[in-house]
N, C-alpha and C. Protein backbone atom coordinates (compact mmCIF):
# COMPACT_ATOMS: atom_id res chain seq x y z
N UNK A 1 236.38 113.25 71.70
CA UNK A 1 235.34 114.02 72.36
C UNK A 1 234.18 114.22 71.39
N UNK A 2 233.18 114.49 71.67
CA UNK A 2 231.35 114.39 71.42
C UNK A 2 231.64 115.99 70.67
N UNK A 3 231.12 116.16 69.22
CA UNK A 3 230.70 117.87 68.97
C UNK A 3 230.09 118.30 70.13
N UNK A 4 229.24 117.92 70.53
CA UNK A 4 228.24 118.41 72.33
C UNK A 4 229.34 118.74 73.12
N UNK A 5 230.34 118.04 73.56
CA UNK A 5 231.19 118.37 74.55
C UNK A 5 232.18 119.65 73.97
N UNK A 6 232.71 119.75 72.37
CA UNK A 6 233.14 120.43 71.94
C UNK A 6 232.47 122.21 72.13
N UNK A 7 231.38 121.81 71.79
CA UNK A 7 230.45 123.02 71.81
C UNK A 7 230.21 123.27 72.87
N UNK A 8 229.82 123.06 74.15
CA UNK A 8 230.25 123.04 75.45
C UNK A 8 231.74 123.95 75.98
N UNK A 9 232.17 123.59 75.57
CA UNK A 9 233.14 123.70 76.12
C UNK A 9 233.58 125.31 75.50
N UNK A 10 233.54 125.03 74.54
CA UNK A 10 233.75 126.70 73.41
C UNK A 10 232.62 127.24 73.85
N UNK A 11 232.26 127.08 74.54
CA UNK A 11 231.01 128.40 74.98
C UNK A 11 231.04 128.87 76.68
N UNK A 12 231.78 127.58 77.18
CA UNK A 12 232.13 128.22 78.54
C UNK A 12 233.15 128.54 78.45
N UNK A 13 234.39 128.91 77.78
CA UNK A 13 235.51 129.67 77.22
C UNK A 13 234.88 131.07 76.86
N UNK A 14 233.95 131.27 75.89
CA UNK A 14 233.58 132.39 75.65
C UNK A 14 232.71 132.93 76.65
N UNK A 15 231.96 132.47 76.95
CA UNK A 15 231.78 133.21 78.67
C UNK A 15 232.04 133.56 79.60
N UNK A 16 233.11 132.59 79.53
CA UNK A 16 234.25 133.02 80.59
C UNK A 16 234.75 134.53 80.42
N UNK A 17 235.44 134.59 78.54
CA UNK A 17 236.01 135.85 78.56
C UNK A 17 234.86 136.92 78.56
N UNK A 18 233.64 136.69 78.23
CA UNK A 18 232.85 137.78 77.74
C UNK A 18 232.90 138.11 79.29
N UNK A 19 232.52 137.54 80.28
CA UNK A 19 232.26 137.61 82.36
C UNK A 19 233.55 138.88 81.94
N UNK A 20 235.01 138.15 82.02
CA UNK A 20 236.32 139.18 81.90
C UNK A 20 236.48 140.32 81.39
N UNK A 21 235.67 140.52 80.20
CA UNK A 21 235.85 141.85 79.39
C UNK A 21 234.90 142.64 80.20
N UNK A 22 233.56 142.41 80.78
CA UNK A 22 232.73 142.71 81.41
C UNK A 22 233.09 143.59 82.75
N UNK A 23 233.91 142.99 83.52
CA UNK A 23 234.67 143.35 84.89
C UNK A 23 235.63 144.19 84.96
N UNK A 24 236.42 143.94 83.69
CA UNK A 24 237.34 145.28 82.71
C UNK A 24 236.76 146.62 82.85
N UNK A 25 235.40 146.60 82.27
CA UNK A 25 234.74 147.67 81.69
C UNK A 25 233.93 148.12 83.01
N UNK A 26 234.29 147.51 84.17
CA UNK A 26 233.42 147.75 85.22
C UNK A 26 234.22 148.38 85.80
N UNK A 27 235.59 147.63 86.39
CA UNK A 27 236.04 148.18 87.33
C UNK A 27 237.76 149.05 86.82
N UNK A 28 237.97 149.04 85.28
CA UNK A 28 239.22 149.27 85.27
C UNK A 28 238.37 150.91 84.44
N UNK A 29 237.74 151.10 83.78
CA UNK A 29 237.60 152.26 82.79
C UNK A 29 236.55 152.67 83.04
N UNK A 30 235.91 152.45 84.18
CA UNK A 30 234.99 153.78 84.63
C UNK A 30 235.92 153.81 86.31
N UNK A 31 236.66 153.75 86.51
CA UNK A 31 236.71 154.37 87.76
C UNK A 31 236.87 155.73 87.87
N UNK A 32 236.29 156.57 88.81
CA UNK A 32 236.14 157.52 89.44
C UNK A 32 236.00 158.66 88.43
N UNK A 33 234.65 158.11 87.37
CA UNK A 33 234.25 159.11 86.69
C UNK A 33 232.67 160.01 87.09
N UNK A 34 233.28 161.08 87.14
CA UNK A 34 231.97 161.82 86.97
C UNK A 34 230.91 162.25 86.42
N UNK A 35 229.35 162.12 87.55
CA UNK A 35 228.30 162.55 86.57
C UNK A 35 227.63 163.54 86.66
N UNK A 36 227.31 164.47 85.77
CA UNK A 36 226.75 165.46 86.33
C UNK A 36 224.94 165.47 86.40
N UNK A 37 224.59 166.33 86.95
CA UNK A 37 222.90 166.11 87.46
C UNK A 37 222.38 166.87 86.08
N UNK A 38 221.91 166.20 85.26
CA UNK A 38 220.72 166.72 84.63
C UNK A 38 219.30 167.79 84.99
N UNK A 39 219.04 167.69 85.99
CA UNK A 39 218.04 167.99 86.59
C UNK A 39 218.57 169.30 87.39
N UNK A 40 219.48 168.94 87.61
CA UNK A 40 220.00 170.24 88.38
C UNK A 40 220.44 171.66 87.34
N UNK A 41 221.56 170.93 86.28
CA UNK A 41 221.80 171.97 85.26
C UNK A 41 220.25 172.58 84.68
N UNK A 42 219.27 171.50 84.43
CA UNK A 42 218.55 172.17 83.68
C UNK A 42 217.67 173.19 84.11
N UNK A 43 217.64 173.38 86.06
CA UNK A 43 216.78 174.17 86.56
C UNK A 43 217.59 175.55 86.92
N UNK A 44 218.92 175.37 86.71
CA UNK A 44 219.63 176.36 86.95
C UNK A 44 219.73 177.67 85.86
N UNK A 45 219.56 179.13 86.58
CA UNK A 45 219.77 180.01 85.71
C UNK A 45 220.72 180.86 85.23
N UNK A 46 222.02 180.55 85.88
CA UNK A 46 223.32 180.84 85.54
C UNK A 46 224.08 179.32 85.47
N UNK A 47 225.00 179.01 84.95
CA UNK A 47 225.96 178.47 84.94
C UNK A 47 227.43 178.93 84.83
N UNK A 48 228.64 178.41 85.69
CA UNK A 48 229.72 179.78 85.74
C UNK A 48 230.78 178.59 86.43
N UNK A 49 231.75 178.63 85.87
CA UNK A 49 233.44 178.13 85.96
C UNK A 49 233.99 179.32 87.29
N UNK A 50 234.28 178.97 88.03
CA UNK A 50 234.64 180.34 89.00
C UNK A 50 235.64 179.85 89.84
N UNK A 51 236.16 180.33 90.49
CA UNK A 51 237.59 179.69 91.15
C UNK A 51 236.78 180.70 92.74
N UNK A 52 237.46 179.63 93.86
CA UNK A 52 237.23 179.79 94.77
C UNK A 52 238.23 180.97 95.14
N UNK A 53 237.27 182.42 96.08
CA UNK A 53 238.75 182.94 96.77
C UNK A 53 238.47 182.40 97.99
N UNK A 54 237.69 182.83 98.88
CA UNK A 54 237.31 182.45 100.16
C UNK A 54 236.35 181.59 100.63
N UNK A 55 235.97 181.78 101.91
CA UNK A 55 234.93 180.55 102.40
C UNK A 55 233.73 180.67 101.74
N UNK A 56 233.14 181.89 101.04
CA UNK A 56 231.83 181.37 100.70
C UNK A 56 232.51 182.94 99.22
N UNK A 57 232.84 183.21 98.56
CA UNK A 57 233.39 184.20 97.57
C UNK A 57 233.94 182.68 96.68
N UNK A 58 233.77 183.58 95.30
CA UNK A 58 233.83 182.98 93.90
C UNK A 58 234.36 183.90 92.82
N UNK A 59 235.57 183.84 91.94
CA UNK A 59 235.90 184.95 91.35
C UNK A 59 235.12 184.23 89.85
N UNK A 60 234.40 184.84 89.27
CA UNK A 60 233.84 183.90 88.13
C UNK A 60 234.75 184.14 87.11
N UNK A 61 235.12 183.08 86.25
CA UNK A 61 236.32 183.11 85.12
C UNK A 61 235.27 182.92 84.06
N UNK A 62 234.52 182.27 83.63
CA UNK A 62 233.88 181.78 82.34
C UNK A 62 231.99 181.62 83.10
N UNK A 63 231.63 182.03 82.29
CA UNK A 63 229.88 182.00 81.98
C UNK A 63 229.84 180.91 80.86
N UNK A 64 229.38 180.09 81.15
CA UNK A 64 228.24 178.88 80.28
C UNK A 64 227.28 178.81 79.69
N UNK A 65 226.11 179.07 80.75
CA UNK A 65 224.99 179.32 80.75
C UNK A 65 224.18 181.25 81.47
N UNK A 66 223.64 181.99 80.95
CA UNK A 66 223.04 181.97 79.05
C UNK A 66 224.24 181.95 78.86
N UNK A 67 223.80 181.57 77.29
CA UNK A 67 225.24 182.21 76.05
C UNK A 67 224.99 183.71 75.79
N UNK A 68 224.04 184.26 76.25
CA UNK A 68 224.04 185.82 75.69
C UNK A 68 225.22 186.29 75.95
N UNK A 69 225.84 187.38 75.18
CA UNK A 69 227.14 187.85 75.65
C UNK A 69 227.09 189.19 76.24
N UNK A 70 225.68 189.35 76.86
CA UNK A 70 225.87 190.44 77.31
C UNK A 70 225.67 190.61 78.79
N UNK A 71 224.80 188.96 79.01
CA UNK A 71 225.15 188.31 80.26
C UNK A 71 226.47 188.52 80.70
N UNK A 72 227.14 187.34 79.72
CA UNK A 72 228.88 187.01 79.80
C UNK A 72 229.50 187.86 80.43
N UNK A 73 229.38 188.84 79.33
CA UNK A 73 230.09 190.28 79.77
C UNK A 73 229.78 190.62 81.38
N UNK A 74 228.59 190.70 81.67
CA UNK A 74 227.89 191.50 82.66
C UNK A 74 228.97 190.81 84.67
N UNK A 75 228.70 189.04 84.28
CA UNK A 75 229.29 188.34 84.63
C UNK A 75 230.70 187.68 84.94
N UNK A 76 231.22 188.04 84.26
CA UNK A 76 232.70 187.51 84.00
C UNK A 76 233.57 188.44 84.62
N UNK A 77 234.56 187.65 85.63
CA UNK A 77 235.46 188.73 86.35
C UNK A 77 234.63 189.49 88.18
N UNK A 78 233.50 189.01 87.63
CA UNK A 78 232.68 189.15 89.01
C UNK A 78 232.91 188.46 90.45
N UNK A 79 233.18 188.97 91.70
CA UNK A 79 232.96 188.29 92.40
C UNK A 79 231.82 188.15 92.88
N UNK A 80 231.68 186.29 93.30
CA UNK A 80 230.04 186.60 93.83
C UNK A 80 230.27 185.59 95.26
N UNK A 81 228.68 185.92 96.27
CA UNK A 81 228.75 185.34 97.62
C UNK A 81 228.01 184.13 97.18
N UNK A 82 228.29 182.76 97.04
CA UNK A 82 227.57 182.05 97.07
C UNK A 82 226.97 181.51 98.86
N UNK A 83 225.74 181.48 98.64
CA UNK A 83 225.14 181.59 100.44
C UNK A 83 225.10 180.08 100.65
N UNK A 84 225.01 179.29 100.05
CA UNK A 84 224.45 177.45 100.64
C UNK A 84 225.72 176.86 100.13
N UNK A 85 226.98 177.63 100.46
CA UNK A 85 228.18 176.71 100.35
C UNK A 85 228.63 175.71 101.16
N UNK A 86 228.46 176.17 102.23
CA UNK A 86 228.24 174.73 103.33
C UNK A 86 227.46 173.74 103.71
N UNK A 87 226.39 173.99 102.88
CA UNK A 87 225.37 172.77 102.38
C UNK A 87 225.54 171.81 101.41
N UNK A 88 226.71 172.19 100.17
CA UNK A 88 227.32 172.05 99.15
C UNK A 88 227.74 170.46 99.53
N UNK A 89 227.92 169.99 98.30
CA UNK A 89 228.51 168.37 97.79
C UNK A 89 229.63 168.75 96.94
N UNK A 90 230.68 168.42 97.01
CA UNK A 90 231.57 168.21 95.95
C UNK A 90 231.39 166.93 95.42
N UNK A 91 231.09 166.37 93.72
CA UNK A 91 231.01 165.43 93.66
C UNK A 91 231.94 164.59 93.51
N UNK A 92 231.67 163.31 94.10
CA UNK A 92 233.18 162.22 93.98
C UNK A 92 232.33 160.77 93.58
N UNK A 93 232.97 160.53 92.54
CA UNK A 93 232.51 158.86 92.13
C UNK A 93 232.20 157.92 93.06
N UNK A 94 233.19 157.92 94.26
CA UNK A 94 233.86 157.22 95.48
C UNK A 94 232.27 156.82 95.95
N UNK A 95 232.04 158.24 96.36
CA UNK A 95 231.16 158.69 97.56
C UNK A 95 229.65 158.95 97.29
N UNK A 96 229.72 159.59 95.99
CA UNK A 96 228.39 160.33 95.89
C UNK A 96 228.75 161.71 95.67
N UNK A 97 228.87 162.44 97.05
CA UNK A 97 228.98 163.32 97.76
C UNK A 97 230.01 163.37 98.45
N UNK A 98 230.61 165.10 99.23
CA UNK A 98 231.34 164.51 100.27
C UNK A 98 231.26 166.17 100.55
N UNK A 99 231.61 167.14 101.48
CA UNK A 99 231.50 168.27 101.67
C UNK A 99 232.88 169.04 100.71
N UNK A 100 232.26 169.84 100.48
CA UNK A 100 233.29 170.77 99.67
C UNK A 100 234.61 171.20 100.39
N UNK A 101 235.67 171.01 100.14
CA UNK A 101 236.62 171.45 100.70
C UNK A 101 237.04 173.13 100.82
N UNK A 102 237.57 173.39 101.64
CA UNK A 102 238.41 175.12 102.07
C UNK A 102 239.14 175.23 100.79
N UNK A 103 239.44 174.66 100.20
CA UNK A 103 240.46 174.94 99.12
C UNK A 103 240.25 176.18 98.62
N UNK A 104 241.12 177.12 98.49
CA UNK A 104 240.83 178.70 97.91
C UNK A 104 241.82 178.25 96.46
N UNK A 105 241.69 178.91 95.99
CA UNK A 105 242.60 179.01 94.24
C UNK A 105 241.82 177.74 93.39
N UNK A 106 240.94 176.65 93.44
CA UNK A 106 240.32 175.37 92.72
C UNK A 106 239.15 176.21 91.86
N UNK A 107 239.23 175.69 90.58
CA UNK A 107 237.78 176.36 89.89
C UNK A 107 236.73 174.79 90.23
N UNK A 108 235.90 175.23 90.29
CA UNK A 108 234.11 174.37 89.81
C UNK A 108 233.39 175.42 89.41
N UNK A 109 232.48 173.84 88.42
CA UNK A 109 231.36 174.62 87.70
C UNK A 109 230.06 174.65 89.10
N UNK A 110 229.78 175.84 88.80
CA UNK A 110 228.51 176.16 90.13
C UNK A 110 227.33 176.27 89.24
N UNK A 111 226.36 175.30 89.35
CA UNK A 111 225.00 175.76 89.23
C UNK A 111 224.41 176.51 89.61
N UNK A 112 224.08 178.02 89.49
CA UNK A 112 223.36 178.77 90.31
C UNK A 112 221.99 178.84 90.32
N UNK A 113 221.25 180.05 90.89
CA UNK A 113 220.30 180.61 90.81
C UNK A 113 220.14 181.84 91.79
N UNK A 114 219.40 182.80 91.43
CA UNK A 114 219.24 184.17 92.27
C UNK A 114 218.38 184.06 93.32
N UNK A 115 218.84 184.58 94.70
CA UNK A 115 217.84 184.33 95.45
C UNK A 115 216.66 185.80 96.08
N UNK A 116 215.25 185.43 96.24
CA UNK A 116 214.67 186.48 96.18
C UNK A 116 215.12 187.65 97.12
N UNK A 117 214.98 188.98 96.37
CA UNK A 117 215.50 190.04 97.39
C UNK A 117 217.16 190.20 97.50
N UNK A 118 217.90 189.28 97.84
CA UNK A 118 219.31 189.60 98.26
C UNK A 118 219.80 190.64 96.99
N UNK A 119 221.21 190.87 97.12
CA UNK A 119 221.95 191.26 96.38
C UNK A 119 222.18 190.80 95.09
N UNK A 120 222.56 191.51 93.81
CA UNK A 120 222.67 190.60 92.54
C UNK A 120 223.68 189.63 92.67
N UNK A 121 224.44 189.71 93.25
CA UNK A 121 225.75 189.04 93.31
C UNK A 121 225.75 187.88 94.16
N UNK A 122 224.90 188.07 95.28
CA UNK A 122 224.74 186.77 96.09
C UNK A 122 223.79 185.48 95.24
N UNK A 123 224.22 184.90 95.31
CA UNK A 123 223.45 183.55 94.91
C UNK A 123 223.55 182.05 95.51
N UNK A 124 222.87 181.69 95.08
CA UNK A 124 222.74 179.91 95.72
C UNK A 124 223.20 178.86 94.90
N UNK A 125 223.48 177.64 95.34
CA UNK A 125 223.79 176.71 94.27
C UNK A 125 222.53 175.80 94.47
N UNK A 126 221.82 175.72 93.01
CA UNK A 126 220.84 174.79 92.77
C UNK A 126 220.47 173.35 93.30
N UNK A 127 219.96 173.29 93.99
CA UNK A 127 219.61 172.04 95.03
C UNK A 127 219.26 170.87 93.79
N UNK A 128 219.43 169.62 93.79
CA UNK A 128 218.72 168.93 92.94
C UNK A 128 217.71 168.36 93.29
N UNK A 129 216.48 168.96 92.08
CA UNK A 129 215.46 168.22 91.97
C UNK A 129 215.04 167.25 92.31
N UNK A 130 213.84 166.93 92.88
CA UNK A 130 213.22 165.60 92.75
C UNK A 130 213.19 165.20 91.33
N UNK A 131 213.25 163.56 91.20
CA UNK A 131 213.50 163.03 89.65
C UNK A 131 212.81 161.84 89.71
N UNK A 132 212.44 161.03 88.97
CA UNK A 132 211.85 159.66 88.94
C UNK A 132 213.00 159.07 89.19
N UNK A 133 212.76 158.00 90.65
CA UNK A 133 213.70 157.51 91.24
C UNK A 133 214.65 158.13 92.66
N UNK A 134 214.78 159.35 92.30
CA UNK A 134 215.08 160.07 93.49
C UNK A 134 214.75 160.99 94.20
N UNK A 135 215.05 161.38 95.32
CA UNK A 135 214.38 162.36 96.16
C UNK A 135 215.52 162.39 97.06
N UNK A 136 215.47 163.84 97.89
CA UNK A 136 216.25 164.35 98.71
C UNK A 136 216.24 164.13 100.66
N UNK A 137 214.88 162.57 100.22
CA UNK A 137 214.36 162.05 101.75
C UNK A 137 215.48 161.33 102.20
N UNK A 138 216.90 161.08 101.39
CA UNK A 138 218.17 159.97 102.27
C UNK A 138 218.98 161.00 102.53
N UNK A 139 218.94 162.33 102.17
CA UNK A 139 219.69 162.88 102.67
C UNK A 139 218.69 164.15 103.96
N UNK A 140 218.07 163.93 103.97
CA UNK A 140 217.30 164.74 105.27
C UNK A 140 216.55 165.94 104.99
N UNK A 141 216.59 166.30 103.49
CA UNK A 141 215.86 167.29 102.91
C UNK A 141 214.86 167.16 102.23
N UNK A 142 214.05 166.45 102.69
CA UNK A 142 212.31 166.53 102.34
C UNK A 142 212.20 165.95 100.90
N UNK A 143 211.18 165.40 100.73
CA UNK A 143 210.45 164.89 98.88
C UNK A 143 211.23 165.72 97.89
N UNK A 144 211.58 167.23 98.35
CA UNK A 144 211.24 168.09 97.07
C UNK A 144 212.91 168.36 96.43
N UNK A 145 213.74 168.06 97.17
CA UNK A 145 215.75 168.24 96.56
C UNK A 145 216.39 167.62 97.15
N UNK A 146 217.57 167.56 96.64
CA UNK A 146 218.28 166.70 97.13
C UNK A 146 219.60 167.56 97.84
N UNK A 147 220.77 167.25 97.67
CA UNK A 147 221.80 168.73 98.32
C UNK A 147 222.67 169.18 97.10
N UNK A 148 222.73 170.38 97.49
CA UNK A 148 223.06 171.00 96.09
C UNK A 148 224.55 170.81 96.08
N UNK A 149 224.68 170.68 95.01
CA UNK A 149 226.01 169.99 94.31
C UNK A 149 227.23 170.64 93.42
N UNK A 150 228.25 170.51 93.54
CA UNK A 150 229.10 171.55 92.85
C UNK A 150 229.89 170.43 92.12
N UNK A 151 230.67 171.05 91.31
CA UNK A 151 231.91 169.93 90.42
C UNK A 151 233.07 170.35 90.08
N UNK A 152 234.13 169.56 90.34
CA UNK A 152 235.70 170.03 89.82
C UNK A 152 235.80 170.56 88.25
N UNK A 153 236.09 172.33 87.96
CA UNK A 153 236.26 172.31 86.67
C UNK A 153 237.19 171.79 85.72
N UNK A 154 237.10 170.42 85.94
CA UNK A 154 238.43 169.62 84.50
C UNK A 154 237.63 169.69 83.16
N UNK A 155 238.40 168.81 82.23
CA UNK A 155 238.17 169.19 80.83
C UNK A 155 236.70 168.02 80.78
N UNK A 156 236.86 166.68 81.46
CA UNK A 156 235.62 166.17 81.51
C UNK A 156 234.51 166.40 81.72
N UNK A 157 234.27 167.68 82.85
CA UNK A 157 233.41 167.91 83.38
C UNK A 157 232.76 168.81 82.41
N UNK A 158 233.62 169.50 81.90
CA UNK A 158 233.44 170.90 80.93
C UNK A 158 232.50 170.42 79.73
N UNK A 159 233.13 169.31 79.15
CA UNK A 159 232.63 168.41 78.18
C UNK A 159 231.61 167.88 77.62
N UNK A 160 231.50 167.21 79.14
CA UNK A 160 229.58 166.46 79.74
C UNK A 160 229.01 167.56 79.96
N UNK A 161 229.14 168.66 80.46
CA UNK A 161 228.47 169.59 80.36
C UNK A 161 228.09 170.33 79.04
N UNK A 162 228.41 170.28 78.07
CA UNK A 162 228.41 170.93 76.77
C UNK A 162 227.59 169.86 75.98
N UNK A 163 226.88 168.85 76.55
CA UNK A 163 226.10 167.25 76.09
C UNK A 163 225.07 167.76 76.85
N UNK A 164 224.58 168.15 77.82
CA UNK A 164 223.48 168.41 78.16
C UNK A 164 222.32 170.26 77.89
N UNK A 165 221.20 169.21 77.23
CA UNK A 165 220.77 170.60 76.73
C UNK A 165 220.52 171.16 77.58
N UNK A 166 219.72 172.91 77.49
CA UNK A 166 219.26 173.81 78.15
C UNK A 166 218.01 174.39 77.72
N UNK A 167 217.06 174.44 78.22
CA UNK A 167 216.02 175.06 77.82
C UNK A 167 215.98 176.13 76.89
């Protein structure tokens, strides 16, 4: 055989595997990992680990966001009404989105924010932002958000969250 054919040939071998390692890394070690919204954490003014009791009630276990501890304190052990829970996304790799389940006893991290006038305790979960590239026009909510989004509190989520700054 020709060095040309040699070299040929050792390079569609190695392409071959590089294609393989490629499809590995595609479909075996990212499956059904989660991302969290940048844009969303960063507009939010609480952040809070809270375990579901009821249909729209949250017993908060851990404060995130501020770190003041007098927030923390103020916060922690609180129940609160979150009001746009049925507007809510649980996020899933799968899907995107998918509606939050009834599940009572599950913690997620809730992005909040206070809404004008109500009660201290009632709050909303942070809609996401418009972003370069996205907008909240495929899901039926105008140029300006997208649907506000909640996340399973595992140790991943906790993690990626502790990677994204805060104002």
């Amino acid at each position: 055989m020709k060095p040309a054919a040699w070299r040929l040939a050792v390079t569609a071998v190695l392409f071959a595997a590089w294609l393989g390692y490629l499809a590995f890394l595609a479909f075996i070690t990212t499956r059904d990992v989660i991302v969290l919204s940048r844009p969303q954490l960063g507009t939010s003014q609480l952040d809070v680990i809270a375990r579901r009791t009821g249909a729209d009630t949250f017993q908060v276990t851990e404060v995130l966001y501020p770190p003041d501890a007098g927030k923390q304190a103020e916060w922690k052990g609180k129940t609160i009404t979150v009001a746009n829970i049925a507007k809510c996304q649980l996020y899933s790799a799968k899907n995107g989105g998918q509606p939050v389940p009834p599940d009572t006893g599950k913690s997620y991290l809730l992005p909040l924010q206070s809404q004008p006038g109500d009660e201290p305790t009632r709050l909303e979960v942070v809609p996401i932002p418009a972003s370069p590239g996205y907008s909240g026009e495929a899901h039926g909510l105008g140029p300006a958000a997208g649907p506000p989004r909640i996340y399973p509190a595992d140790g991943e989520v906790i993690r990626q969250y502790h990677t994204i700054p805060k104002p």
